[in-house]
N, C-alpha and C. Protein backbone atom coordinates (compact mmCIF):
# COMPACT_ATOMS: atom_id res chain seq x y z
N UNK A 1 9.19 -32.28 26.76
CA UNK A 1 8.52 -31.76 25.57
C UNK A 1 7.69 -32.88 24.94
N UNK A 2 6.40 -32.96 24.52
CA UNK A 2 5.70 -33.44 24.00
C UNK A 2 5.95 -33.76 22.78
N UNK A 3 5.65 -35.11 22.00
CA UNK A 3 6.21 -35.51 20.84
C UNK A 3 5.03 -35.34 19.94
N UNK A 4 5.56 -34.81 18.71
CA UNK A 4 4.62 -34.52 17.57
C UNK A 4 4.27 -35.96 17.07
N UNK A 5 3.09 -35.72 16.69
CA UNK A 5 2.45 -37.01 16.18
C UNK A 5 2.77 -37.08 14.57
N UNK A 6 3.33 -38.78 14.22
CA UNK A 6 4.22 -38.57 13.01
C UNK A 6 3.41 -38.12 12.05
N UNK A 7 3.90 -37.79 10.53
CA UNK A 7 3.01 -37.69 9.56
C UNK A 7 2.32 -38.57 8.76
N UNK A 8 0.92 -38.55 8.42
CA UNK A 8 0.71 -40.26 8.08
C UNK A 8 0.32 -39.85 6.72
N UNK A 9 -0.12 -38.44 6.22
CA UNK A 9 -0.59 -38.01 4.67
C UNK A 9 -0.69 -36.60 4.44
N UNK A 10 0.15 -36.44 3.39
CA UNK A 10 0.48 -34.85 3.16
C UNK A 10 -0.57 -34.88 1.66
N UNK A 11 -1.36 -33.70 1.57
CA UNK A 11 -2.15 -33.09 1.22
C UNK A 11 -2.15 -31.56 0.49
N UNK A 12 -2.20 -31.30 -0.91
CA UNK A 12 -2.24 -29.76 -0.98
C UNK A 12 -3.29 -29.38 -1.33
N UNK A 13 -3.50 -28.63 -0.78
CA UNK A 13 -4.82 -27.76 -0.82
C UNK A 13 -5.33 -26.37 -1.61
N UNK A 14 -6.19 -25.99 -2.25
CA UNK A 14 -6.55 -24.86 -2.55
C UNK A 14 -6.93 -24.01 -2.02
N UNK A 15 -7.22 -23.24 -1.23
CA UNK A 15 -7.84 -22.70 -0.29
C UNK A 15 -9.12 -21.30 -1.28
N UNK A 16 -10.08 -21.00 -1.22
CA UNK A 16 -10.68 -19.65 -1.27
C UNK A 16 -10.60 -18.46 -0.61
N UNK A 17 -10.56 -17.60 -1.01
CA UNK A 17 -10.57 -16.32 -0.37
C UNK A 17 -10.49 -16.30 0.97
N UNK A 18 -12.16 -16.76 1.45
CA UNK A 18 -12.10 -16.39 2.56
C UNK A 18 -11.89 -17.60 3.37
N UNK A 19 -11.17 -18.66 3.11
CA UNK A 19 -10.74 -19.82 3.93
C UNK A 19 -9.24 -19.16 4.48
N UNK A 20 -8.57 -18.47 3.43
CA UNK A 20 -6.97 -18.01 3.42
C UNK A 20 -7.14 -17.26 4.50
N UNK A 21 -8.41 -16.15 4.29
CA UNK A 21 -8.52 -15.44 5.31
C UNK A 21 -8.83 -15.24 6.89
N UNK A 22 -9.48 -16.32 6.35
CA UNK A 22 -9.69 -16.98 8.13
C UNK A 22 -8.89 -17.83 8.98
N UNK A 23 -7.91 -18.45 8.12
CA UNK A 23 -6.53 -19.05 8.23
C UNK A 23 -5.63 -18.05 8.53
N UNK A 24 -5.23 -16.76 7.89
CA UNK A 24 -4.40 -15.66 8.39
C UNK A 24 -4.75 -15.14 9.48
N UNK A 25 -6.30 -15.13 9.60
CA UNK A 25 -6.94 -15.01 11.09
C UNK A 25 -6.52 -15.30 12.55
N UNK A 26 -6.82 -16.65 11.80
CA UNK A 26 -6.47 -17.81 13.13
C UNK A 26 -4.80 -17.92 13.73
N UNK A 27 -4.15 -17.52 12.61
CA UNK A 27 -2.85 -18.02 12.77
C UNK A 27 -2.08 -16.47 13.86
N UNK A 28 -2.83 -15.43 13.39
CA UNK A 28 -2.51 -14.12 14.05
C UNK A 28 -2.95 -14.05 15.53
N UNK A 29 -4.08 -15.05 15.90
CA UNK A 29 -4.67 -14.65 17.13
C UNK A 29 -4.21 -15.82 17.78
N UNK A 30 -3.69 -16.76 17.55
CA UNK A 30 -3.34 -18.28 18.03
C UNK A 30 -2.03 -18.50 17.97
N UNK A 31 -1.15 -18.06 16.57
CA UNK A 31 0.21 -18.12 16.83
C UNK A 31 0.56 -19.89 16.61
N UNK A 32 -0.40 -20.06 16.13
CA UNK A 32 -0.17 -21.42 15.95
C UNK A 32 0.25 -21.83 13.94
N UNK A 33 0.89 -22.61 14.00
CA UNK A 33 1.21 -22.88 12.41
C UNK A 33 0.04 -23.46 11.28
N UNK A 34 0.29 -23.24 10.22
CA UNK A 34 -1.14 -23.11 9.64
C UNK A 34 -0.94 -24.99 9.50
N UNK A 35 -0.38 -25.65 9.61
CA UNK A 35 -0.48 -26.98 9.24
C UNK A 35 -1.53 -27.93 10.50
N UNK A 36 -0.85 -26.82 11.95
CA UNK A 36 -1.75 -27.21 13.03
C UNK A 36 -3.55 -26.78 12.87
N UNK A 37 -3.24 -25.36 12.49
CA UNK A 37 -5.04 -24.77 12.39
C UNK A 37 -5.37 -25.77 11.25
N UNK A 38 -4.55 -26.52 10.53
CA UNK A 38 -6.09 -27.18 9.29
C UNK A 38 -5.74 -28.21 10.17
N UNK A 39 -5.21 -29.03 10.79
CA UNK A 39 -5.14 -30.47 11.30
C UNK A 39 -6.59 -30.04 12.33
N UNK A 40 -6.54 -29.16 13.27
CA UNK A 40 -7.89 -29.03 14.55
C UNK A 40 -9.14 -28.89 13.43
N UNK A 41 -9.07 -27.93 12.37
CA UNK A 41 -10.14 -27.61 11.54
C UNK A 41 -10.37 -29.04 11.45
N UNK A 42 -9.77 -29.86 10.47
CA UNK A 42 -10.90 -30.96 10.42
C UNK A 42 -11.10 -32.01 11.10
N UNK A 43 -10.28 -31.72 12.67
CA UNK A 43 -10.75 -33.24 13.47
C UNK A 43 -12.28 -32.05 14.31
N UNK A 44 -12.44 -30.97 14.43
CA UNK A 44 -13.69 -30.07 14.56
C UNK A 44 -14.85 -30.20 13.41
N UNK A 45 -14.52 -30.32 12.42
CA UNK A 45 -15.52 -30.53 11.35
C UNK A 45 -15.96 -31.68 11.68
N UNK A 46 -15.05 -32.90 11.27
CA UNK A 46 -15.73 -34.63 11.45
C UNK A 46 -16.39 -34.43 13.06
N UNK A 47 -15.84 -34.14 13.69
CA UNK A 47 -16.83 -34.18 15.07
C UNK A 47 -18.16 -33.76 15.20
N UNK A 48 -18.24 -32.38 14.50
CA UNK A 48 -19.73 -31.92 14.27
C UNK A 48 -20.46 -32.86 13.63
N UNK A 49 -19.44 -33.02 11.64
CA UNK A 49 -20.63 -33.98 11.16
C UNK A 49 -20.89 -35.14 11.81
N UNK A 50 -20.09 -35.59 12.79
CA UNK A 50 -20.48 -37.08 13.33
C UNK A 50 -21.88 -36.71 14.40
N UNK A 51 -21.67 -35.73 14.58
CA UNK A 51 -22.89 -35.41 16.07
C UNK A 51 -24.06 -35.00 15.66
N UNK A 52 -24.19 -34.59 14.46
CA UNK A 52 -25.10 -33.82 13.63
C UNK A 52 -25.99 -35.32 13.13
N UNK A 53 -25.28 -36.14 12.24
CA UNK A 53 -25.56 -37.34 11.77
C UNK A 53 -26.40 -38.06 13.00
N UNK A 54 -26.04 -38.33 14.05
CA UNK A 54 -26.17 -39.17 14.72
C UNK A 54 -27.44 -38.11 15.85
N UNK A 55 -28.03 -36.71 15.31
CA UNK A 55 -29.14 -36.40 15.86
C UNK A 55 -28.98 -35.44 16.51
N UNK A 56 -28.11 -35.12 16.91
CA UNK A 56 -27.66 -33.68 17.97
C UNK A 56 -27.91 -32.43 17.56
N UNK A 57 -27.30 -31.77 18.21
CA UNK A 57 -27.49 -30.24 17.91
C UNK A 57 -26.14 -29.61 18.32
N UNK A 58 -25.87 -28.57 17.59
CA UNK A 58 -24.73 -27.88 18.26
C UNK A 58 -25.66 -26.51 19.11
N UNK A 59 -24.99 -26.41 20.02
CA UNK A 59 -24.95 -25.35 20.85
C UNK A 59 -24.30 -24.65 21.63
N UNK A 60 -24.53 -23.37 21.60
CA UNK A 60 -23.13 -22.45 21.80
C UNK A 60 -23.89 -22.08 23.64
N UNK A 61 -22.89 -21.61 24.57
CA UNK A 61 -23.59 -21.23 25.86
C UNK A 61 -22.59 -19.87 25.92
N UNK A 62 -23.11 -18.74 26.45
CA UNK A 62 -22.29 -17.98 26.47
C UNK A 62 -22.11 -17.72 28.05
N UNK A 63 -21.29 -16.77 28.44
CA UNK A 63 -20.71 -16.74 29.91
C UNK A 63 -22.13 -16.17 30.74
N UNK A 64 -23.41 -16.02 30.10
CA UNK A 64 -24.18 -15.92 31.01
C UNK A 64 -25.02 -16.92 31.14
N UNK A 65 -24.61 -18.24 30.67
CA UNK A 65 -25.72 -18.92 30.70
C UNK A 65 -26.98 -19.24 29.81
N UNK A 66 -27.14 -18.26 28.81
CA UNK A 66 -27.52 -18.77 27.43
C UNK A 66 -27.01 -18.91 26.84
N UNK A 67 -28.10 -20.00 26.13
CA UNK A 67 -27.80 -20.67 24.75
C UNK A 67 -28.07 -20.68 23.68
N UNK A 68 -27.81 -20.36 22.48
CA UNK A 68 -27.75 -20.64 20.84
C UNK A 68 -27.72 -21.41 20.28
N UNK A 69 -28.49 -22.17 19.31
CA UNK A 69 -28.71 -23.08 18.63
C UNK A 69 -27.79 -22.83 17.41
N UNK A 70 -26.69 -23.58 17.06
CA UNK A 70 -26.13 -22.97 15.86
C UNK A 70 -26.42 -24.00 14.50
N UNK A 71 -27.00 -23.13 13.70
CA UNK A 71 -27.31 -24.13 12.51
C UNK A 71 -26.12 -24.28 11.78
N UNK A 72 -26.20 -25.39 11.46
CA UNK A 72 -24.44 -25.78 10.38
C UNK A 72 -25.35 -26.41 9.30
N UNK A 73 -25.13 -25.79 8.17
CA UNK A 73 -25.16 -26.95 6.47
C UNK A 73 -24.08 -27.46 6.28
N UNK A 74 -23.96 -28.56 6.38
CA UNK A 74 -22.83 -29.51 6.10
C UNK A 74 -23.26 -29.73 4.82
């Protein structure tokens, strides 16, 4: 079994409407605990803003082979 990575800073949060909601989302289709969905949420966020910053683009490819330009306002 794989060892959880310790805790280094606990955090409470407010959440909005539709953050809760997309969190009840995630947690229904993933089954995963909501402490895990915000830990991926923001090592996924800093990754974008780091790629975004540094000139990139996000882009989505779908199973046929196109692609989407996805605009993010950070």
């Amino acid at each position: 079994m794989a060892e959880r990575p310790a805790v280094v800073e606990r955090v409470n949060v407010a959440l909005i409407a539709e953050a809760a909601a997309a969190l009840g989302e995630l947690q229904a289709r993933t089954g995963l605990k909501k402490v895990d969905l915000v830990n991926r949420a923001l090592l996924v966020y800093e990754f974008i803003d780091a790629e975004l910053r540094a000139g990139n683009n996000v882009v989505l490819r779908d199973p046929d082979g196109r692609d989407q330009l996805v605009k993010i306002f950070l």
